[in-house]
Each structure stands twice: as structure tokens, then as C-alpha cells.
Protein backbone atom coordinates (compact mmCIF):
# COMPACT_ATOMS: atom_id res chain seq x y z
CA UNK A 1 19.10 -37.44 -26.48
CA UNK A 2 16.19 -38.84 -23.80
CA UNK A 3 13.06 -39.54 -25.79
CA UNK A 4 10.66 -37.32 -24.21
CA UNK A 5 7.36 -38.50 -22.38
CA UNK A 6 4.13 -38.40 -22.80
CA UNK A 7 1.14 -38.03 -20.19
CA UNK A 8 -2.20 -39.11 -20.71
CA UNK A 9 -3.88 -35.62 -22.12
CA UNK A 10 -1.07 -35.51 -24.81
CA UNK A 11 0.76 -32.50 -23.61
CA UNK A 12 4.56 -32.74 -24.04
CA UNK A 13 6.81 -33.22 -21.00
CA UNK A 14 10.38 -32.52 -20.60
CA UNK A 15 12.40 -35.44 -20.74
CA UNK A 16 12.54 -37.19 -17.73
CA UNK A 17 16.44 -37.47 -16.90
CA UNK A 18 16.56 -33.32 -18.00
CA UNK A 19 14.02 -32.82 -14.84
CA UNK A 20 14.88 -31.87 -11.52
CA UNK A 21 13.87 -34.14 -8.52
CA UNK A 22 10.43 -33.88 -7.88
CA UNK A 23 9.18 -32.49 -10.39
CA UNK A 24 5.57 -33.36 -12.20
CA UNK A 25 4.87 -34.65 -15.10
CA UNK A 26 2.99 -32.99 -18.18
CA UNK A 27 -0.11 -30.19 -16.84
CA UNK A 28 0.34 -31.20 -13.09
CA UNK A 29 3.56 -28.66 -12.88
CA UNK A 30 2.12 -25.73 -13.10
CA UNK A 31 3.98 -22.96 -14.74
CA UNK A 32 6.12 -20.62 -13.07
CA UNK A 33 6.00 -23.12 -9.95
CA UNK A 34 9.17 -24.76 -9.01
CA UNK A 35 8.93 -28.78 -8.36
CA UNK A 36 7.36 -29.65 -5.43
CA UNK A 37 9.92 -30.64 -2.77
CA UNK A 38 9.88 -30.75 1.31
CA UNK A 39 8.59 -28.25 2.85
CA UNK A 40 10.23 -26.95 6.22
CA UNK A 41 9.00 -28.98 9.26
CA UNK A 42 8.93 -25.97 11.51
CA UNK A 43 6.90 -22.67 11.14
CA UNK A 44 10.08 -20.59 12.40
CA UNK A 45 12.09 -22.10 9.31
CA UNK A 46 8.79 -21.12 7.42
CA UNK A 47 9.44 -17.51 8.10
CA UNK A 48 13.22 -17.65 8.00
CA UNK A 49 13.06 -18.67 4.48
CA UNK A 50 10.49 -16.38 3.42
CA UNK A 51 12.10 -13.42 4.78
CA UNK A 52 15.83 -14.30 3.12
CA UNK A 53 13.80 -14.34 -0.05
CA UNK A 54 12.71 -11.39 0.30
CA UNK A 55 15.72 -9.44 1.53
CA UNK A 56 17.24 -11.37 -1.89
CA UNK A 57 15.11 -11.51 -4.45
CA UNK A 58 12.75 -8.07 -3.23
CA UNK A 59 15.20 -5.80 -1.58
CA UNK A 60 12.86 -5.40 1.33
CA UNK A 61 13.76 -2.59 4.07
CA UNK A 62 14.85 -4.47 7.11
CA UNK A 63 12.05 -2.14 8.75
CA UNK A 64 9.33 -4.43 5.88
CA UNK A 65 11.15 -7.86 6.91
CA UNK A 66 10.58 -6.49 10.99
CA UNK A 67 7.15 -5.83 10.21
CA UNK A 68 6.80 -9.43 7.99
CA UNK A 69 8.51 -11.46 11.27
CA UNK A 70 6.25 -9.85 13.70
CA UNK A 71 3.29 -10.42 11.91
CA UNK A 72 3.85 -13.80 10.60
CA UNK A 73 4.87 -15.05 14.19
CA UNK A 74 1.68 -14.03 15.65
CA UNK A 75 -0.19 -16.05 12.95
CA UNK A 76 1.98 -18.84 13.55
CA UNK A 77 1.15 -18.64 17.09
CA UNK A 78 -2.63 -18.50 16.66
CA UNK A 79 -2.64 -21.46 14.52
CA UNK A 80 -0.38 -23.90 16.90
CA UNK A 81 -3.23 -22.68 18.86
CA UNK A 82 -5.71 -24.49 17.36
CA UNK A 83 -3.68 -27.07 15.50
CA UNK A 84 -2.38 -26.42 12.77
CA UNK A 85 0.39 -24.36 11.03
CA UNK A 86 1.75 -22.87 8.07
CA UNK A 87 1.94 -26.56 5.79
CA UNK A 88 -2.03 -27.16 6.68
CA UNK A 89 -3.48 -23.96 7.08
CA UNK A 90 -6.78 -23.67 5.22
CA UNK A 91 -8.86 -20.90 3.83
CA UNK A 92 -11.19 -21.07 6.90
CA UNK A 93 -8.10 -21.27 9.44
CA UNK A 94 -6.87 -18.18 7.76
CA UNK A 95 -10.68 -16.50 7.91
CA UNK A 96 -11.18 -17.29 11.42
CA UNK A 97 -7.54 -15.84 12.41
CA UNK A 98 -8.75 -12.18 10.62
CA UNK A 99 -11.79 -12.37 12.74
CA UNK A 100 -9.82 -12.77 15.86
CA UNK A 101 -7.78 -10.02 15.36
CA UNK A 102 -11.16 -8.05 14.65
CA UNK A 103 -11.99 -9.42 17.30
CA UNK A 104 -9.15 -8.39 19.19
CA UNK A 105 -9.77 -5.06 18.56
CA UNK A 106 -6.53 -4.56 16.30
CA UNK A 107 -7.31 -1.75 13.60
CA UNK A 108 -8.28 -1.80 10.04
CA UNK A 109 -4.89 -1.36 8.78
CA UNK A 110 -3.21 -3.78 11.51
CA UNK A 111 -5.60 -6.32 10.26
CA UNK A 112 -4.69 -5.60 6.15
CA UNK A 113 -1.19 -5.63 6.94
CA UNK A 114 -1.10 -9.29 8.14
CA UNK A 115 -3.10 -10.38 5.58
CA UNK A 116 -0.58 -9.10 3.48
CA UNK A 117 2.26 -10.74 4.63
CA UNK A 118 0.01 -14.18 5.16
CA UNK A 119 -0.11 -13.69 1.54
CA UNK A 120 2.96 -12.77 0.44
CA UNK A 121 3.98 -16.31 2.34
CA UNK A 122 1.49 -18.71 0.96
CA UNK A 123 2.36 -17.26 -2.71
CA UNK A 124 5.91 -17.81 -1.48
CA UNK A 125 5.08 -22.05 0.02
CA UNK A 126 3.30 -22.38 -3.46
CA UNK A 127 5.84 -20.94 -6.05
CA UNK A 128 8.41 -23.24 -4.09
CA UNK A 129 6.46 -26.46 -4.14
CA UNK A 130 5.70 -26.61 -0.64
CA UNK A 131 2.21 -26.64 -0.56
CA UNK A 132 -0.15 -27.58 -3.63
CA UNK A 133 -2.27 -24.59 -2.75
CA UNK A 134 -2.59 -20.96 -1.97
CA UNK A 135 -5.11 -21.05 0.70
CA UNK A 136 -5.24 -16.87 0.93
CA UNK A 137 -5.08 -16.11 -3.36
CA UNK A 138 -8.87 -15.55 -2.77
CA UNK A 139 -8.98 -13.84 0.26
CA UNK A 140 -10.09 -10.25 0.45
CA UNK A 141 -9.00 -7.75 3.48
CA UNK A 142 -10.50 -4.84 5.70
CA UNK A 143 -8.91 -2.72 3.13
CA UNK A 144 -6.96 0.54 5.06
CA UNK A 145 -8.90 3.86 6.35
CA UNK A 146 -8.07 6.43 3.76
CA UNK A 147 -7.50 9.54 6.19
CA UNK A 148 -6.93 12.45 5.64
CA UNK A 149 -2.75 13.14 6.76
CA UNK A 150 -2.05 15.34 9.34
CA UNK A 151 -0.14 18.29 8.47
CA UNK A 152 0.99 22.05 10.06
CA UNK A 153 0.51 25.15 8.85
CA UNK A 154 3.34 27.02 7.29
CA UNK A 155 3.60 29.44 10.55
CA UNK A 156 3.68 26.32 12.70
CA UNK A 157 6.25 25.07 10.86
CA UNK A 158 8.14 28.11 10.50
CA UNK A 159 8.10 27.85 14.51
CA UNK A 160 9.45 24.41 14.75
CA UNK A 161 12.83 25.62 12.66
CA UNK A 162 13.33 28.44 14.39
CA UNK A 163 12.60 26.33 18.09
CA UNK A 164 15.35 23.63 16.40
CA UNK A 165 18.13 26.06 16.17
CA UNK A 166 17.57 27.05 19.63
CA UNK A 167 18.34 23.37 20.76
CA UNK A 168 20.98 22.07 22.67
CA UNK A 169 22.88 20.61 19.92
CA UNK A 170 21.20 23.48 17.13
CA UNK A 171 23.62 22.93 14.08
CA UNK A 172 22.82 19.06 13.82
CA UNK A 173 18.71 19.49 14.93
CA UNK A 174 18.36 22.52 12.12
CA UNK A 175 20.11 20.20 9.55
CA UNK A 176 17.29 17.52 10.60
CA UNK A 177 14.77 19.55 10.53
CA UNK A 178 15.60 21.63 7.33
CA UNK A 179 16.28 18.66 5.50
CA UNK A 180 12.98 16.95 6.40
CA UNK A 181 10.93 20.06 5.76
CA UNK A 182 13.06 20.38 2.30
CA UNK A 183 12.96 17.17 0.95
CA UNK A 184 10.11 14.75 2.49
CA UNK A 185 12.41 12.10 3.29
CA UNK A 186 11.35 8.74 5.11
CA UNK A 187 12.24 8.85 8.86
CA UNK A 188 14.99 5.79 8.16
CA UNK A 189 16.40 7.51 5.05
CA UNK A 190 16.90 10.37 6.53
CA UNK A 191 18.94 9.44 10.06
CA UNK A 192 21.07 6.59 7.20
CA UNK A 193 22.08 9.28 5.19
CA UNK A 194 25.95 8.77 4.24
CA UNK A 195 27.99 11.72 4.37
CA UNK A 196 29.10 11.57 1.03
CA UNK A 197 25.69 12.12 -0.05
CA UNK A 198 26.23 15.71 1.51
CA UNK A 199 29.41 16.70 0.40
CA UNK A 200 30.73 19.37 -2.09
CA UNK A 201 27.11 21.88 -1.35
CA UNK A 202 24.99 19.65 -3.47
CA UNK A 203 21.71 21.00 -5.21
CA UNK A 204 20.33 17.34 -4.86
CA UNK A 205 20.75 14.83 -2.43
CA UNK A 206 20.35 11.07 -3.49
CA UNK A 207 18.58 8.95 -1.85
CA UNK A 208 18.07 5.28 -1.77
CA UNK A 209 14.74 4.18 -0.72
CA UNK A 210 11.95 1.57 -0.01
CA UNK A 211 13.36 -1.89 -2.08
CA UNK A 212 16.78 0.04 -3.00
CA UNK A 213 14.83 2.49 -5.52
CA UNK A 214 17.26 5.69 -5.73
CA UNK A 215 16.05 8.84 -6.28
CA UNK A 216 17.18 12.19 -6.16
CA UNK A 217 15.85 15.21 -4.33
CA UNK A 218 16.52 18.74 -4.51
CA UNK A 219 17.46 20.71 -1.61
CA UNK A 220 16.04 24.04 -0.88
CA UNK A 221 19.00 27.29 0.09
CA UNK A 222 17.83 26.79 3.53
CA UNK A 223 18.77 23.29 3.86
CA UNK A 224 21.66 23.50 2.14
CA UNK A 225 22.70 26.51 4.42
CA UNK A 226 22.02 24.23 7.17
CA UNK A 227 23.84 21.32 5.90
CA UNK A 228 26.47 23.34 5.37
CA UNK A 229 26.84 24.43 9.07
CA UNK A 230 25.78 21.18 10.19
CA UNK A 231 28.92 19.45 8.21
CA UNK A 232 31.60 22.08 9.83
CA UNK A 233 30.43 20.95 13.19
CA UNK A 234 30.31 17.32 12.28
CA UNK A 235 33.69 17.22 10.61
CA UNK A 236 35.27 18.75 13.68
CA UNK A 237 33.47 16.24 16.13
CA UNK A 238 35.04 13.33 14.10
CA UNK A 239 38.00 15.60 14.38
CA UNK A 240 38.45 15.22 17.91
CA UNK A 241 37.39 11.88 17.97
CA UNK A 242 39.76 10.57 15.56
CA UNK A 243 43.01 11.94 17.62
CA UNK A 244 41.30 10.13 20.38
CA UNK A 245 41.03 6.98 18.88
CA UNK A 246 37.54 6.73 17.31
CA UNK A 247 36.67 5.13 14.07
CA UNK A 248 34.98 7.33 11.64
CA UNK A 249 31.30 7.21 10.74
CA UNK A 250 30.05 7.31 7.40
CA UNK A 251 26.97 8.35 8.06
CA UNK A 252 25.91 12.22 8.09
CA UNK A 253 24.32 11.89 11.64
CA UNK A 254 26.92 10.11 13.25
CA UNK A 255 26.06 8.24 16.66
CA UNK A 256 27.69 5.64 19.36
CA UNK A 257 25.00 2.97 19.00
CA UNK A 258 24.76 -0.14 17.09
CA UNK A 259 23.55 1.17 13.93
CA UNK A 260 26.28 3.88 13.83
CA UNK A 261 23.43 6.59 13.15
CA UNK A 262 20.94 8.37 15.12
CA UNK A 263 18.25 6.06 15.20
CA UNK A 264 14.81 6.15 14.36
CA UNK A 265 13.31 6.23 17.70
CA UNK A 266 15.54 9.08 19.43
CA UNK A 267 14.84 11.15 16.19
CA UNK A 268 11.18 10.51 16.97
CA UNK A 269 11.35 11.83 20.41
CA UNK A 270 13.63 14.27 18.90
CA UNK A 271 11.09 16.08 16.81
CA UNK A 272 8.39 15.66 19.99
CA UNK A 273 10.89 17.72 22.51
CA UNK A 274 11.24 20.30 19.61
CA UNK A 275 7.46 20.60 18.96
CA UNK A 276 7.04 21.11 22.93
CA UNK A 277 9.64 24.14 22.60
CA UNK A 278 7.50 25.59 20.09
CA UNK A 279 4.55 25.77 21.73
CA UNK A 280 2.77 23.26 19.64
CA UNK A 281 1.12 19.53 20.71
CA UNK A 282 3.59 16.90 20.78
CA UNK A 283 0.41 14.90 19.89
CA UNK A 284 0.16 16.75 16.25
CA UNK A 285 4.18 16.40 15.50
CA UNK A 286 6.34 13.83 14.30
CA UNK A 287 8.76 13.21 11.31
CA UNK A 288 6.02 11.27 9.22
CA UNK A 289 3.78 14.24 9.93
CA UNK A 290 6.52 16.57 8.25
CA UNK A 291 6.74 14.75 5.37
CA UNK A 292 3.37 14.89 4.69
CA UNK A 293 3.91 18.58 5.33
CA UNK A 294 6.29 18.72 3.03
CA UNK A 295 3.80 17.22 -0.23
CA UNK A 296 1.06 19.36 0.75
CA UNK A 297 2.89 22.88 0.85
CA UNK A 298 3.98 21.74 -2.21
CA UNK A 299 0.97 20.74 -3.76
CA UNK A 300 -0.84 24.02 -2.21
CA UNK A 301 1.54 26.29 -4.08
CA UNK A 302 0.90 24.78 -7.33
CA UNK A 303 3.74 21.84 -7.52
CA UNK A 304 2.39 18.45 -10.07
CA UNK A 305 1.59 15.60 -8.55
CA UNK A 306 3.73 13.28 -10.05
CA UNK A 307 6.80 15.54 -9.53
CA UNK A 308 5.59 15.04 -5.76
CA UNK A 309 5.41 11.35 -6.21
CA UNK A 310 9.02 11.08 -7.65
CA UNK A 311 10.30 13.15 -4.43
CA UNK A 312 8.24 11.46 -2.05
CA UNK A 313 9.51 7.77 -3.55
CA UNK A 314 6.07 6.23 -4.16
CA UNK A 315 5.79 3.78 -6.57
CA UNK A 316 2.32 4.60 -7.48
CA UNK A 317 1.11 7.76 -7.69
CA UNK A 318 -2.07 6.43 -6.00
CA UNK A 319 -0.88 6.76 -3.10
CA UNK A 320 0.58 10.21 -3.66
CA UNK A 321 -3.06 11.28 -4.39
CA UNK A 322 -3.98 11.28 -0.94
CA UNK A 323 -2.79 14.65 -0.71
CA UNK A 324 -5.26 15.82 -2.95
CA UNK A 325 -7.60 17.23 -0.43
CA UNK A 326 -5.72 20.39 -0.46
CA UNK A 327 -6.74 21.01 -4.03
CA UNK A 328 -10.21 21.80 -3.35
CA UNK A 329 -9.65 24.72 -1.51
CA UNK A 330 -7.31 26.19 -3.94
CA UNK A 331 -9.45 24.90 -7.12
CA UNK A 332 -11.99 26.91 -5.32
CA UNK A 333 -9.80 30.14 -4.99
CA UNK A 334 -8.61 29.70 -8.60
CA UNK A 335 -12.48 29.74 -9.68
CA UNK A 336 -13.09 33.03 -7.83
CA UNK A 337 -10.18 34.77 -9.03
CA UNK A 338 -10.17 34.09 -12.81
CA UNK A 339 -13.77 33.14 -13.55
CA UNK A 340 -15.67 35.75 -15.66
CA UNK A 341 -19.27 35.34 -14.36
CA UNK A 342 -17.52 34.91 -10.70
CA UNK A 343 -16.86 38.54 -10.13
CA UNK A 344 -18.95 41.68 -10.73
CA UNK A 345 -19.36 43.17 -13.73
CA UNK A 346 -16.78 46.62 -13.97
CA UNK A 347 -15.11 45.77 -10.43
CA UNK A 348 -12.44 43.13 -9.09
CA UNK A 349 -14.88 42.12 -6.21
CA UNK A 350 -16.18 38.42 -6.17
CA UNK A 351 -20.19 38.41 -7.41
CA UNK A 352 -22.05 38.28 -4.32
CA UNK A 353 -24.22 35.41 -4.19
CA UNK A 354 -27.89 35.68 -5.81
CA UNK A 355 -30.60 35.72 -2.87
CA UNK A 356 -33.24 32.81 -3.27
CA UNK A 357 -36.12 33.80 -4.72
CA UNK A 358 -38.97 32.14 -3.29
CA UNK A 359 -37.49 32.02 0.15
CA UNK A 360 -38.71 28.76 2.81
CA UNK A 361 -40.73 31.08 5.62
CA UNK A 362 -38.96 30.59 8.95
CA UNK A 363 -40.92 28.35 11.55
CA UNK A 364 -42.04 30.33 14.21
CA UNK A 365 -40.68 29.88 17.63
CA UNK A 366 -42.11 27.85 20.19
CA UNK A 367 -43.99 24.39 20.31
CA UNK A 368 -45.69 23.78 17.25
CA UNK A 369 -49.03 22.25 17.67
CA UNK A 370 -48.93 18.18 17.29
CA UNK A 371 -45.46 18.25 18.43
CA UNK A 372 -44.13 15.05 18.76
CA UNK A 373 -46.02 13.73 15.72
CA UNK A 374 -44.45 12.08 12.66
CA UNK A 375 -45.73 15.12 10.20
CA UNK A 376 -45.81 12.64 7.32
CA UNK A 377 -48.83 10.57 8.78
């Protein structure tokens, strides 16, 4: 066996012939880091290689690796802009890019989002030896606007179903719309749904998610009802298409385009023209709105949050807890109704509120004198 080396500091090295090209000796390889070798010479190549990685080794969505290309392509472009790229970007190149977008006018969470995925890709350069930094480890972002999700109430909803089975094509829009009410899926999981995942009447669907995480779902009667109706109409389609030719689809919401499903986009406007039909703002509807729908009718009639969390497919609850804000009123309604010293004594009236005892006297009306003047000089 190859004696092993030493460095200078004494720390043990592997021995040299056992070592891959490239790699350091002793403390100057850090751990967990492969050996440093060449980095691509292009920025495009860059990207390409981070985003195979990621489909790999992360099972990111090809909606996440969309979102990754976009954004990383307009840093690259900023910083051929002013010289530089991906192998030489500094801390201060990276800083002065944020403030651009700021600068730009691009939103809070725009602006988080690429510095995500500028991180993700200089952790990415560094674990693979191509740079002997992280310029962005230290970096800190906007951070998101935590607001509040937009949501229906349970007769607006109620209207939406019953303006979906009075659609053109009413069997396959109720199914949609039933099943997103029902289950709170993601717009994508949803329109990919395999048939199989619908056959034999299930009582819960399953679901593959963000980074292939499966999960199942129950289904309420109503959606299975309407998947039920839905599949008899579906079946016969691919029927008739079959004796004419056609291929089958595997998917549940067959379609002619590339994907083979009904895509994200014509779902979107899908749920608008429905909304319209119903008398409500197109502006307040959309799918992601449902499935925020969806967690807080839940939550409001007493569901747990985590059992929310596992439906919705979050991977922390933390960002289940959002919904939250619907607690307060019912905390508040659970306080009046069960509370001993929050109802009258002998009756099942709420205790009217005591009256203030040393009451401020209203200001009289009219122009006090000295208007104008700061009262505390």
C-alpha cells in the first residue's frame, strides 16, 4: 500500500495515488467538497449543469427548474453586462444585481426568489470545485410579504360548482372543480393526474407532488360523484377515439397538446370563464385561490393544522400556518360560547359589555379656541 502524506500542519492526507485528479492536499479540501476541477467556460453550460443536478439529485418540478433557468439567465445577463459572470462573480456583483432589480421595480418576492436560485448555484460551483468560494453563503434577501391568501366564502364557492356544471363541457369542468375544492391540489398536479389514480371509486386519491413527495388525499362524496360521471364520459371519448385511430391518454384530463393533459394555463382561464358565469370577479378567482379555499374551510370548521399540511403537501408546516388568520375569529366565537364569566348569569345571552366608568367628556363641536396650536406647548 501507498505510504500516505503528510502536509505541513500534520493532518493526515489520503494517499496520493488513492486521490482523484485535482484534488488538495491535507485541510485545503474541504469536506464534503469534491476536488476542484474546470469549471464550465460558458454561463449557459453553468446553468445547464446546475439544473440536470437538480432534476437528478433534487427531483425538482420542471415548473422549479423553469423558474431556476429564467432567473439564472437574467443574472447571467446582468453580469456580462458589466463584466463578469458566473466563475468571477463577487459578493458586491451579486449586491449590486439585487439592487437593480429593486431598482427595477421587481417585487419583494421576485427579488427573494432569484436570490434563491443565485444561491442554490454558487453552493452548487463550490461543492463541485469550480469556484473556491461561495460569494452569496452570506447574503441575506428582501425576505417575501407574508399576506394574507385570498379566499371565497362558502356561498361563493357553492356558486362556482353549480356555474361549472352548467358549462359547455359540465361532466369534465365539475370533476375539476370538485376535485380542487375537495382536495387542495396544486394547479400542475391536478391537470397530470393519471387515470389510474381515479379508478375503482377511490376514497383517496394519490398524489405525487413538489420533489416526487407522494401523498394521499381523501376525496369528499361530491367529488367522487363527480369523478365518477366525469370517468363515464371520458372513457367513452377515448372510446370513439380509439376506433378512429387515436392513441390513448393516461392522464385523467386527456388533451391533444404536447403535454397530453389539459394544461396549466387553459385550466387557468378555465376557472376565470367559470367565475364570470357565476357572477363573481375574475380578478378574486383562480385555482391557487381554491386551494387556499380549500385549507381555510377546513381550518374554520375545526380541521388540525398539520392534518392540513399533510393534504396540502408542505414540507413545513410553517408555511401551512399562514392560514391561521381564520382562527381568531373562531377562537373568538369559541370564547363567547363556552366561557363562564362571558355570558350572563341565569341566561344563554353573551354578558354585555361593562360601561366605562369614568367616561372621557365629548369635545364640544366647533373650533376650539387656539386651534391650530400644538396643545402640548
Amino acid at each position: 500500500m501507498p505510504a500516505a502524506s503528510h502536509c505541513n500542519t500534520c493532518c493526515w492526507s489520503a494517499p496520493r495515488d488513492e486521490r482523484r485528479p485535482g484534488e488538495r492536499d491535507g485541510p485545503g479540501n474541504k469536506r464534503g467538497r469534491a476536488p476542484v476541477v474546470t469549471a464550465p467556460s460558458r454561463d449557459s453550460d453553468w446553468i445547464a449543469t446546475f439544473l440536470e443536478a437538480q432534476a437528478a439529485e433534487a427531483g425538482a418540478a420542471r415548473n422549479t427548474l423553469l423558474a431556476y433557468g429564467r432567473d439564472l439567465r437574467a443574472v447571467a445577463e446582468w453580469l456580462a453586462r458589466h463584466g463578469s459572470g458566473f466563475g468571477a462573480a463577487t459578493r458586491d456583483q451579486i449586491e449590486g444585481y439585487l439592487v437593480a432589480c429593486e431598482a427595477e421595480g421587481l417585487a419583494r418576492s421576485t427579488r427573494a426568489r432569484r436570490l434563491s436560485a443565485i444561491r442554490q448555484l454558487t453552493r452548487f460551483a463550490f461543492e463541485e470545485g469550480w469556484r473556491d468560494d461561495d460569494p452569496a453563503i452570506r447574503l441575506t434577501g428582501p425576505g417575501k410579504d407574508r399576506r394574507l391568501p385570498k379566499t371565497l366564502s362558502e356561498e361563493e364557492v357553492e356558486r362556482l360548482l353549480a356555474a361549472a356544471r352548467d358549462g359547455r363541457d359540465a361532466p369534465r369542468d365539475t370533476c375539476l372543480m370538485e376535485l380542487l375544492y375537495a382536495t387542495g391540489l396544486r394547479v400542475t398536479e391536478l391537470v397530470s393526474l393519471p387515470v389510474a389514480a381515479a379508478r375503482g371509486d377511490p376514497r383517496m386519491l394519490h398524489v405525487r407532488g413538489k420533489g416526487g413527495r407522494e401523498r394521499l388525499v381523501p376525496l369528499s362524496s361530491p367529488a367522487r360523484s363527480a369523478l365518477a360521471d366525469w370517468l363515464a364520459v371520458r372513457d367513452a371519448r377515448e372510446e370513439t377515439a380509439r376506433r378512429a385511430g387515436g392513441a390513448p391518454s393516461r392522464f385523467l384530463f386527456p388533451s391533444g397538446g404536447a403535454s397530453g393533459h389539459l394544461t396549466r394555463h387553459r385550466f387557468h382561464g378555465l376557472v376565470k370563464e367559470i367565475a364570470i358565469r357565476a357572477g363573481l370577479s375574475p380578478a378574486r378567482v383562480s385555482p391557487h385561490t381554491l386551494r387556499h379555499v380549500f385549507a381555510t374551510h377546513l381550518l374554520a370548521h375545526g380541521a388540525d393544522l398539520r392534518a392540513i399540511q399533510t393534504m396540502l403537501g408542505h414540507a413545513d408546516v410553517s408555511t401551512t400556518e399562514i392560514y391561521t388568520h381564520v382562527l381568531d375569529e373562531r377562537l373568538g366565537d369559541l370564547v363567547a360560547a363556552h366561557h363562564p364569566l362571558a355570558r350572563d348569569p341565569g341566561t344563554d345571552r353573551p354578558r354585555a359589555p361593562a360601561p366605562d366608568p369614568d367616561p372621557a367628556p365629548r369635545p364640544r363641536p366647533g373650533p376650539a379656541r387656539g386651534a391650530g396650536r400644538d396643545p402640548g406647548r
